[in-house]
C-alpha atoms as a PDB file:
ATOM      1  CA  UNK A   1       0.000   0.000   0.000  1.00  0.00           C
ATOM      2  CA  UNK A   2       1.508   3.451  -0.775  1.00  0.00           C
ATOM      3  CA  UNK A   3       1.257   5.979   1.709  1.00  0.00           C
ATOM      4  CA  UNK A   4       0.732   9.533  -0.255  1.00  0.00           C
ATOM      5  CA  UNK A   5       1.878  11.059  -4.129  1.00  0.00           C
ATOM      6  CA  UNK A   6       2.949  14.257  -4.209  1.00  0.00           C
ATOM      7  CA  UNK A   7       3.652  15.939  -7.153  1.00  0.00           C
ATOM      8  CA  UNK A   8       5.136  19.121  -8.754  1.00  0.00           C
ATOM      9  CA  UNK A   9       6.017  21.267 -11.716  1.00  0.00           C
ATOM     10  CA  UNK A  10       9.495  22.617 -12.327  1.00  0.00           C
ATOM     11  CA  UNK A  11      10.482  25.096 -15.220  1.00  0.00           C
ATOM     12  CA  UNK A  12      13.890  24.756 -14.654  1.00  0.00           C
ATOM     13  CA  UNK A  13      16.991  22.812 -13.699  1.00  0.00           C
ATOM     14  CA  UNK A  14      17.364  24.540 -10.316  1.00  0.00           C
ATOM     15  CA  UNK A  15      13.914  24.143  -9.693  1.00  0.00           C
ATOM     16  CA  UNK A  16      14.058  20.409 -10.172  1.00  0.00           C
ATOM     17  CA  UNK A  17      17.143  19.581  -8.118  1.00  0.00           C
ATOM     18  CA  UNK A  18      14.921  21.709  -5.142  1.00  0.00           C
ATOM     19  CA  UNK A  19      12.267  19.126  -5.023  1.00  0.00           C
ATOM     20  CA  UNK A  20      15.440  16.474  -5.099  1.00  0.00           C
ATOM     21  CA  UNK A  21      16.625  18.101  -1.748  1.00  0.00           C
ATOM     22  CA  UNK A  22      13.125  18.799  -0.392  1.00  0.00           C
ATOM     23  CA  UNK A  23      12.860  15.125  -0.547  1.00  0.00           C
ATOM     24  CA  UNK A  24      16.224  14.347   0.876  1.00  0.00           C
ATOM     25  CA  UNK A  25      15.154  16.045   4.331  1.00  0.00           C
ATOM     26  CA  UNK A  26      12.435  13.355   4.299  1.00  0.00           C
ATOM     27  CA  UNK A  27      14.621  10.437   3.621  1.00  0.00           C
ATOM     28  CA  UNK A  28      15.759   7.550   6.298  1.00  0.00           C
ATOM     29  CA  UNK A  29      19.244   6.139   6.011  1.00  0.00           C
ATOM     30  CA  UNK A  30      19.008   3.607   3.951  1.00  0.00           C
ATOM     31  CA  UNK A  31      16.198   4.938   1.428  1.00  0.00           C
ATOM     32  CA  UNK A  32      15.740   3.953  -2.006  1.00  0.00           C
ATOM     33  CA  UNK A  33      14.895   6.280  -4.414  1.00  0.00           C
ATOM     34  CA  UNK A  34      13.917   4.696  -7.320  1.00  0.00           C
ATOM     35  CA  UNK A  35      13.742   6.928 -10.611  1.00  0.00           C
ATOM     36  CA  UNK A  36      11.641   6.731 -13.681  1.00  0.00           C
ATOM     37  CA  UNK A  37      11.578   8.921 -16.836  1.00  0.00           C
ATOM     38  CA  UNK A  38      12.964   8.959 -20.418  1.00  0.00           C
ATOM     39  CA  UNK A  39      16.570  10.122 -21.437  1.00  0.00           C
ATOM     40  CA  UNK A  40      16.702  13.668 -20.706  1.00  0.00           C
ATOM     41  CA  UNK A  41      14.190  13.746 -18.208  1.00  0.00           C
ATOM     42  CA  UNK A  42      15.975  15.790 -15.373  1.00  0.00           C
ATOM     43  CA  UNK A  43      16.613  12.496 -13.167  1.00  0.00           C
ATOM     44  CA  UNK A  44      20.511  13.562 -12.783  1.00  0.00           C
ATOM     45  CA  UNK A  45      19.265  17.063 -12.097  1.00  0.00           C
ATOM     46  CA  UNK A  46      16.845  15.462  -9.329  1.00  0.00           C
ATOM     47  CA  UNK A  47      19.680  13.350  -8.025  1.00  0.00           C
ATOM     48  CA  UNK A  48      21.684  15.951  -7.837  1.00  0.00           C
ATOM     49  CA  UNK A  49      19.168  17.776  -5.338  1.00  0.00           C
ATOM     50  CA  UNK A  50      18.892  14.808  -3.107  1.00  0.00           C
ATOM     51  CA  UNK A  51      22.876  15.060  -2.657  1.00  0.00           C
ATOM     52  CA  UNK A  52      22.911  18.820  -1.638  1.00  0.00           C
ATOM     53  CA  UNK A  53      20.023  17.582   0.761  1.00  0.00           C
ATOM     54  CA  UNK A  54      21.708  14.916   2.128  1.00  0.00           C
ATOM     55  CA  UNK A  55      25.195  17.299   2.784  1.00  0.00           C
ATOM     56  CA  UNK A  56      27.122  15.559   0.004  1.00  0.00           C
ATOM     57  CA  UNK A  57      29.695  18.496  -1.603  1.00  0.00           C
ATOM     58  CA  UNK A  58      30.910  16.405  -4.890  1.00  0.00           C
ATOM     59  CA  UNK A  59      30.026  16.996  -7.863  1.00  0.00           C
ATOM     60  CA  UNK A  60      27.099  14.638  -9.067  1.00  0.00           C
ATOM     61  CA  UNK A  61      27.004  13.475 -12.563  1.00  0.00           C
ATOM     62  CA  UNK A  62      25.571  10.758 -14.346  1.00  0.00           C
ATOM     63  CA  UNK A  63      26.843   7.363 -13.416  1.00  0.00           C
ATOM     64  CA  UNK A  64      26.296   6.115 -16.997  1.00  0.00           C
ATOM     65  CA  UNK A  65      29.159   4.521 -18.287  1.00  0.00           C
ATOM     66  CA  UNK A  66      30.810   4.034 -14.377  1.00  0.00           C
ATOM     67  CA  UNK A  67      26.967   2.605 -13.627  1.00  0.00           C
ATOM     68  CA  UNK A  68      27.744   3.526  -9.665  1.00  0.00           C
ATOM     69  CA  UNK A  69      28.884   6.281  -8.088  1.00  0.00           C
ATOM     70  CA  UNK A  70      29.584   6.347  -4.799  1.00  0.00           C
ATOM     71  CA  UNK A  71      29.044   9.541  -2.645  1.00  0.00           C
ATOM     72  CA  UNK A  72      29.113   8.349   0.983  1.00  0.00           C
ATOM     73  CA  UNK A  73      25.838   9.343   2.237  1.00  0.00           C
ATOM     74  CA  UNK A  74      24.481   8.960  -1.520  1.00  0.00           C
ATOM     75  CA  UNK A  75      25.092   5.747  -3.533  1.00  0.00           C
ATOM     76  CA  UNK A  76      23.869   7.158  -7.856  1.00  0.00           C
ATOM     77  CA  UNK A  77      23.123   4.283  -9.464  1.00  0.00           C
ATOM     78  CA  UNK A  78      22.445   3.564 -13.324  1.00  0.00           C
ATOM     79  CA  UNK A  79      20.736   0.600 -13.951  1.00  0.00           C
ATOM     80  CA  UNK A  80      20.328   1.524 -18.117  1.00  0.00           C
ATOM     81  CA  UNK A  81      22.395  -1.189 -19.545  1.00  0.00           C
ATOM     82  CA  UNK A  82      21.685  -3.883 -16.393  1.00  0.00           C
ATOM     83  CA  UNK A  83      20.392  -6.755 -18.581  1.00  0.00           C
ATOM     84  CA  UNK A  84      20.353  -9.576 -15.777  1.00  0.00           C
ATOM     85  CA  UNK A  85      20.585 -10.543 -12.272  1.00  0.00           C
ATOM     86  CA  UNK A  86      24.769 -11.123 -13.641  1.00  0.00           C
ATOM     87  CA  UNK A  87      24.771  -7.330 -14.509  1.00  0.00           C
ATOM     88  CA  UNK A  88      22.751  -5.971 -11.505  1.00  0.00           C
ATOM     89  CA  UNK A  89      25.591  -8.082  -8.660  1.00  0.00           C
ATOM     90  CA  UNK A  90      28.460  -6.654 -11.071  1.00  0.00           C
ATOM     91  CA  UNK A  91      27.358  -3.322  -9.436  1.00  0.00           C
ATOM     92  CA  UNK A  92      27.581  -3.867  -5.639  1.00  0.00           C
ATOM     93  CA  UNK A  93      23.516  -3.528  -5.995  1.00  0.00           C
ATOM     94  CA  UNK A  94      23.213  -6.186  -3.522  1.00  0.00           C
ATOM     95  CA  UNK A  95      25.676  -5.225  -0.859  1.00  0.00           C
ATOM     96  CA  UNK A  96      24.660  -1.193  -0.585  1.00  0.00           C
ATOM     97  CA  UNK A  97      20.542  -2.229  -0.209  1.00  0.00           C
ATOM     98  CA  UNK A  98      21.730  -2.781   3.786  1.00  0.00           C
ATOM     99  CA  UNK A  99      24.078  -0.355   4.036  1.00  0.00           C
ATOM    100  CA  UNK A 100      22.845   3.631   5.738  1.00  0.00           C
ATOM    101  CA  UNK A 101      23.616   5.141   2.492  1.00  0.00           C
ATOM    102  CA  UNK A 102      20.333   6.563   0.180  1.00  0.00           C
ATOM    103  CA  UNK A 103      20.189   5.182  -2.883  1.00  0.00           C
ATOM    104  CA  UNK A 104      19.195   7.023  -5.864  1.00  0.00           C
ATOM    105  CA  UNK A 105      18.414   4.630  -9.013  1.00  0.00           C
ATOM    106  CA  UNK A 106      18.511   6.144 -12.724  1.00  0.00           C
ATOM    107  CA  UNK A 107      16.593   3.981 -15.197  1.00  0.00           C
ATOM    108  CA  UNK A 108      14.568   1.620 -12.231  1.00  0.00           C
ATOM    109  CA  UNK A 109      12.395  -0.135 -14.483  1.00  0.00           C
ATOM    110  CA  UNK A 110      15.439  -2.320 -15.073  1.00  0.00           C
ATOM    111  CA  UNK A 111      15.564  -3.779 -11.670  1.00  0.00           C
ATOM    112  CA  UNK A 112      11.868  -3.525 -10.857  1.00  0.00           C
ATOM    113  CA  UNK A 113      11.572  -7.107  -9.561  1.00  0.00           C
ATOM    114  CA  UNK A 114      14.894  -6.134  -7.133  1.00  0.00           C
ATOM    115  CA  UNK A 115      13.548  -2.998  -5.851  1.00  0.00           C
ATOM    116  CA  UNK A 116      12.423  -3.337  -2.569  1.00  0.00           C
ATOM    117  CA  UNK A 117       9.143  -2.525  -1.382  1.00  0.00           C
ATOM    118  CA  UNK A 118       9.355   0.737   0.804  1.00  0.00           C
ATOM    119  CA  UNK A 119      11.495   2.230  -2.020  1.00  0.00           C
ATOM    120  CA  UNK A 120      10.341   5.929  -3.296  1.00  0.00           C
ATOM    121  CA  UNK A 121       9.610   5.862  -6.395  1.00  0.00           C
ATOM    122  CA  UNK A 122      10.053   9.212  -8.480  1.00  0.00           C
ATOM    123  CA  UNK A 123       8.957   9.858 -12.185  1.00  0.00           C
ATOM    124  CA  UNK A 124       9.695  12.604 -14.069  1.00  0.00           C
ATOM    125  CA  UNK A 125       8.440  13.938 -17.546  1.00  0.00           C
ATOM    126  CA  UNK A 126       8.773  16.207 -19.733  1.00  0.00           C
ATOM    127  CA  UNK A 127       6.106  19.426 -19.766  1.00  0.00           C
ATOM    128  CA  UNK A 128       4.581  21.458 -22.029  1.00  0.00           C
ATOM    129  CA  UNK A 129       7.632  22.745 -22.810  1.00  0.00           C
ATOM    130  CA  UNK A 130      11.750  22.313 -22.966  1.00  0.00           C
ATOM    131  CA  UNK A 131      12.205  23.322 -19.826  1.00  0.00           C
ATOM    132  CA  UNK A 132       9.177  22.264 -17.650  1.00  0.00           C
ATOM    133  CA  UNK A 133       9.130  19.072 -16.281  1.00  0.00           C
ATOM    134  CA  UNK A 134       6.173  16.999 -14.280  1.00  0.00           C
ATOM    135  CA  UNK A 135       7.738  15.288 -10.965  1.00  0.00           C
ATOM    136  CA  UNK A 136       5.635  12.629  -9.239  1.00  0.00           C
ATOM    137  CA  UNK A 137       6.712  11.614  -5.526  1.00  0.00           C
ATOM    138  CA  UNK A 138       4.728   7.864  -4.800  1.00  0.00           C
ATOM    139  CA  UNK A 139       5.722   7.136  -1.185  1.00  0.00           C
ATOM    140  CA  UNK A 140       5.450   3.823   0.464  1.00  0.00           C
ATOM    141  CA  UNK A 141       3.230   2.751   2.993  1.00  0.00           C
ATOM    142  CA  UNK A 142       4.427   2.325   6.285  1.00  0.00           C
END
């Protein structure tokens, strides 16, 4: 059962990593934050919120090609090219879940039968224009 949705409307970049650390403030150690949305969507952007929220000072950037980055209190995950259960261990996936570190997920509907249960799940799309994006906040139950 999912607890609440929230959801928002950003018309910029800055705007969208602000609901990213709005939601960090929210977050448990240990949270997953598991991200939908096409290419381009602004999930980097959002990700990169959540790590100013959390206190993280790096620079965040898309874990793409690296597929994991690891920020200390924020573990960026890109699950884009995970084709298997081989792939998705290849990553560490299975050691951080019980670790204190949040985990933000890029590209979730590749692992959706390995996310767990309470994770948050974020989409983001595009608006009605370049800029303007819709963000959608589904928390879990308790």
């Amino acid at each position: 059962m999912r607890m609440s949705i929230q959801h928002f409307i950003t018309y910029n970049t800055d705007e969208t990593e602000q609901v990213g650390f709005s939601l960090a403030t929210k977050l448990a150690p240990g949270a997953v934050v598991a991200l939908f949305g096409d290419l381009g969507a602004g999930k980097t952007a959002f990700v990169r919120g959540l790590a100013k929220g959390l206190g993280v000072t790096k620079h965040v950037c898309s874990p793409t090609y690296a597929l994991v980055h690891d920020y200390g209190k924020l573990i960026h995950f890109d699950m884009y090219r995970i084709a298997g259960p081989g792939d998705l261990e290849s990553t560490g996936w299975y050691d951080y879940l019980y670790q204190t570190s949040v985990l933000a997920v890029e590209w979730s509907e590749h692992i959706l039968k390995e996310l767990p249960a309470e994770a948050v799940c974020v989409t983001i799309t595009a608006g009605n224009n370049d800029n303007e994006r819709r963000i959608c906040i589904d928390y879990p139950g308790s």
